[in-house]
Protein backbone atom coordinates (compact mmCIF):
# COMPACT_ATOMS: atom_id res chain seq x y z
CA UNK A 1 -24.96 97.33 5.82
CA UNK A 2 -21.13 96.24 5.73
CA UNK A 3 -20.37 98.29 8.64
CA UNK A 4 -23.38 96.61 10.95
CA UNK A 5 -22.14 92.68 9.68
CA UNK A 6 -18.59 93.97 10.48
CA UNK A 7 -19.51 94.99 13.82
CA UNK A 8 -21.64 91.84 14.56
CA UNK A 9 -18.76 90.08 13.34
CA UNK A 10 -16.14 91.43 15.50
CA UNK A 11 -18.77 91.21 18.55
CA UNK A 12 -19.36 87.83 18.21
CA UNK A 13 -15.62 86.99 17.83
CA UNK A 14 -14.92 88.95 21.12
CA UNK A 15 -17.94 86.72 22.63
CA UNK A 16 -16.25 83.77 21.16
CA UNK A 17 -12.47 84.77 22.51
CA UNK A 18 -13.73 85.57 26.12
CA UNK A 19 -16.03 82.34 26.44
CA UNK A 20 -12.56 80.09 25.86
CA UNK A 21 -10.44 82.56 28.10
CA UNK A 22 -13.01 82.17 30.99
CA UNK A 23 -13.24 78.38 30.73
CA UNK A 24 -9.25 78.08 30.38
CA UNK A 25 -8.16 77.61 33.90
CA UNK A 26 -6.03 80.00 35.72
CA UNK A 27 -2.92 77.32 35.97
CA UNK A 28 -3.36 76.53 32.23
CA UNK A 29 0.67 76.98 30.54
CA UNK A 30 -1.21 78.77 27.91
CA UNK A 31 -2.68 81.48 30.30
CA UNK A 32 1.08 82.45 31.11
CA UNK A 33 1.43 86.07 30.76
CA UNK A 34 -2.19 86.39 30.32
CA UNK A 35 -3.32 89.83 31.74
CA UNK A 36 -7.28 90.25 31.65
CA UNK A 37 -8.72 93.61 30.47
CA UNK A 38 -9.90 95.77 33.83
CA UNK A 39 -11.93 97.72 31.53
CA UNK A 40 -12.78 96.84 27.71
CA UNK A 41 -11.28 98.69 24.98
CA UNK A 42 -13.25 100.23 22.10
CA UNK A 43 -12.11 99.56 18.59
CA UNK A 44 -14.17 101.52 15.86
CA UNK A 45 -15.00 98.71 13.57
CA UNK A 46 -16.95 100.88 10.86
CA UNK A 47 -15.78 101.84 7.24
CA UNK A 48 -15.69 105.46 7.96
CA UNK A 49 -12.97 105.74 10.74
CA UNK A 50 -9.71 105.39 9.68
CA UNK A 51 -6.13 104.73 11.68
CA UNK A 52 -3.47 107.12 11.44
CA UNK A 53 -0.44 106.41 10.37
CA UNK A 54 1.67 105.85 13.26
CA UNK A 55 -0.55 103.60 14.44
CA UNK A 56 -0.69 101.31 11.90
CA UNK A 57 3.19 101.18 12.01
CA UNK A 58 2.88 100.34 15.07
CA UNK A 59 0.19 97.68 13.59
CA UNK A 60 2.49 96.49 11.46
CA UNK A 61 5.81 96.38 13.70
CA UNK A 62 3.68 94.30 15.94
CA UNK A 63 2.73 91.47 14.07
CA UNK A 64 6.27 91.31 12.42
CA UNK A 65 8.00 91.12 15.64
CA UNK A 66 5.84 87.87 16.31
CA UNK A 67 6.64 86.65 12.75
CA UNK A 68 10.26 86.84 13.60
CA UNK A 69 9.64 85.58 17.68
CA UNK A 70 7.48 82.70 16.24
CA UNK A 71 9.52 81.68 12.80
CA UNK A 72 12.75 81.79 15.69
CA UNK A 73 11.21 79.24 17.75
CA UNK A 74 10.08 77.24 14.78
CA UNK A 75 6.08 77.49 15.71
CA UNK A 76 3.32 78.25 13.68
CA UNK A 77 2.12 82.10 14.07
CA UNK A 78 -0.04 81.00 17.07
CA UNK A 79 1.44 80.58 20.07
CA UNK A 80 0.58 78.31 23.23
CA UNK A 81 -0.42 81.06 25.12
CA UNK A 82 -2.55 83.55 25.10
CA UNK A 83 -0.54 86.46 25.82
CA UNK A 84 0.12 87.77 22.44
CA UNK A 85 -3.56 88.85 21.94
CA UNK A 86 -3.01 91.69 24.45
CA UNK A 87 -2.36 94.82 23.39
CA UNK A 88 1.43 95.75 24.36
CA UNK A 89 2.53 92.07 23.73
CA UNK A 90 6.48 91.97 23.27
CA UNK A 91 8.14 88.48 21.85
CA UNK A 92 9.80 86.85 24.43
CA UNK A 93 13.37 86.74 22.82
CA UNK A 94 15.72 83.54 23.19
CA UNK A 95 18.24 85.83 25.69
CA UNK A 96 15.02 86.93 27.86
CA UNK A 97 13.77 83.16 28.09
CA UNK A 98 17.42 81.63 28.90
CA UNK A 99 17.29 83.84 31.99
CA UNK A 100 13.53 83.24 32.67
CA UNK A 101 14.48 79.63 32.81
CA UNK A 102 17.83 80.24 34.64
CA UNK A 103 15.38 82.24 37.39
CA UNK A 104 13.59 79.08 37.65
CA UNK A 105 16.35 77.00 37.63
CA UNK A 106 17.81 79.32 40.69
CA UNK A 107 14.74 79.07 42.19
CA UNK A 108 14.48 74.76 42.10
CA UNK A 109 18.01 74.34 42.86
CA UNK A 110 18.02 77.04 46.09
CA UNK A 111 15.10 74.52 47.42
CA UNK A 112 17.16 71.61 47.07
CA UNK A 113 20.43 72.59 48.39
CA UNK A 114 19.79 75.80 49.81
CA UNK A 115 21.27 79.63 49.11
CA UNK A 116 24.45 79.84 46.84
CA UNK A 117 26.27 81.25 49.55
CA UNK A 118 26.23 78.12 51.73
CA UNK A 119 26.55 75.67 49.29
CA UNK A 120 29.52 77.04 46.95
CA UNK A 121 30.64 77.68 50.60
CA UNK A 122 30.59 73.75 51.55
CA UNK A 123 32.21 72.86 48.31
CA UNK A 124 34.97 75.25 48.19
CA UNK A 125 35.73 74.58 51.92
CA UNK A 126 36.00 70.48 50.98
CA UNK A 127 37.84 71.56 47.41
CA UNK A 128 40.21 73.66 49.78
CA UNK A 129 40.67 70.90 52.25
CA UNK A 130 41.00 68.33 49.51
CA UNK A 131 43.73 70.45 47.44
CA UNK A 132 44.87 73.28 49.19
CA UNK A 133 43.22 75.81 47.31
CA UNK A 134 41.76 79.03 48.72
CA UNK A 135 38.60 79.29 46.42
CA UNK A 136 35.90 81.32 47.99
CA UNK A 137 32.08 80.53 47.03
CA UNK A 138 32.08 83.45 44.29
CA UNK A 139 35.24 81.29 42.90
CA UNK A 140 33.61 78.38 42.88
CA UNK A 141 30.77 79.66 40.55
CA UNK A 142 33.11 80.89 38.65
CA UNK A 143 34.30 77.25 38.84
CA UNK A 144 30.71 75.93 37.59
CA UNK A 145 30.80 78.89 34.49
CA UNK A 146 34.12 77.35 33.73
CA UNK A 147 33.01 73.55 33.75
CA UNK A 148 29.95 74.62 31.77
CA UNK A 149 32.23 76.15 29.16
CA UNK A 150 34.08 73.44 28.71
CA UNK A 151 31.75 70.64 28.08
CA UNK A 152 30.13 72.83 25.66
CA UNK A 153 34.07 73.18 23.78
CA UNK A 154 33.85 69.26 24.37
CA UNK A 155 31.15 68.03 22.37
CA UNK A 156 31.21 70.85 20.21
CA UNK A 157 27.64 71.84 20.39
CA UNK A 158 25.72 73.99 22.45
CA UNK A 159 22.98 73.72 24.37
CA UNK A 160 20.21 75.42 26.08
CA UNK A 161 20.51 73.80 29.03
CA UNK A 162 23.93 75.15 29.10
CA UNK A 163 23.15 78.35 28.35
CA UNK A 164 20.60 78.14 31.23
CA UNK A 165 23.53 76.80 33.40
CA UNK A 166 26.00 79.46 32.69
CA UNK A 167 23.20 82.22 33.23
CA UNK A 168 22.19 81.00 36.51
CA UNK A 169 25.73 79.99 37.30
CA UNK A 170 26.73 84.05 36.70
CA UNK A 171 23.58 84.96 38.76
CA UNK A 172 24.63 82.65 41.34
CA UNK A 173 28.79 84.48 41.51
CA UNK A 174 26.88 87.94 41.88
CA UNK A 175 25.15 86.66 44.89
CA UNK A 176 28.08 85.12 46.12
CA UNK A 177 29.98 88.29 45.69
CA UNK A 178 28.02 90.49 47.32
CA UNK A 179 27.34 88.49 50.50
């Protein structure tokens, strides 16, 4: 008898998840990294079958790496996404998000003003006109690192839009260095 009401339970609160994951829209933020099952996975829900051990380490290590990922960013243990109810989910750590946003960031800023390369190139020619200097573009993100450090030793506190700077500034010198 416990084994059938778990069952039903667990059925009806698969029902219940994949109703509000196929009425979330596609372009929902919480739908980011979101990966819909291709084929559905079985999970024994009766009394009888047991997990091994490793796999209820693995269990274990799971849900405490969200803990940590979630008590880091301050949040409850509910994310807004969806992500972590697939299987596989990995935190996103702070270092892995400062360079997702620095991506972004890259990616904004290159439709604005164009490739690295030409515009580090612009202001290192007018820098080297204006001062006689004979920065290159890879230089000159070096430059932006540089001013980024500084305002941070300025006001004394750091930021994560500095962080985001530096990263994308450093992203920016390899490009520059290797064209």
């Amino acid at each position: 008898m416990t084994t059938t009401t778990l069952e039903e339970s667990n059925a009806a609160l698969r029902a219940a998840v994949r109703e509000r994951l196929d009425a979330t829209p596609k372009d929902d933020h919480k739908m980011a990294g979101y990966q819909p099952l291709t084929e559905p996975r079985h999970i024994a829900a009766s009394t009888e079958e047991t997990q091994d051990a490793a796999t209820m380490n693995a269990a274990a290590k799971h849900v405490e790496a969200a803990r940590e990922f979630y008590a880091l960013r301050g949040d409850s243990v509910l994310s807004d996404t969806y992500a972590e109810w697939e299987p596989g989910f990995r935190p996103v750590t702070p270092a892995e998000q400062t360079l997702r946003d620095a991506i972004a960031t890259i990616r904004d800023r290159h439709g604005k003003y164009g490739p690295p390369t030409e515009h580090f190139a612009r202001t290192a020619s007018l820098v080297n006109a204006a001062f006689g200097t004979t920065f290159t573009p890879a230089d000159w993100a070096l430059v932006m690192v540089l001013d980024k450090i500084a305002r941070q030793l300025g006001t004394g506190q750091a930021t994560d839009d500095a962080a985001i700077d530096i990263a994308g500034y450093a992203a920016c010198h390899q490009e520059c260095r290797r064209a």
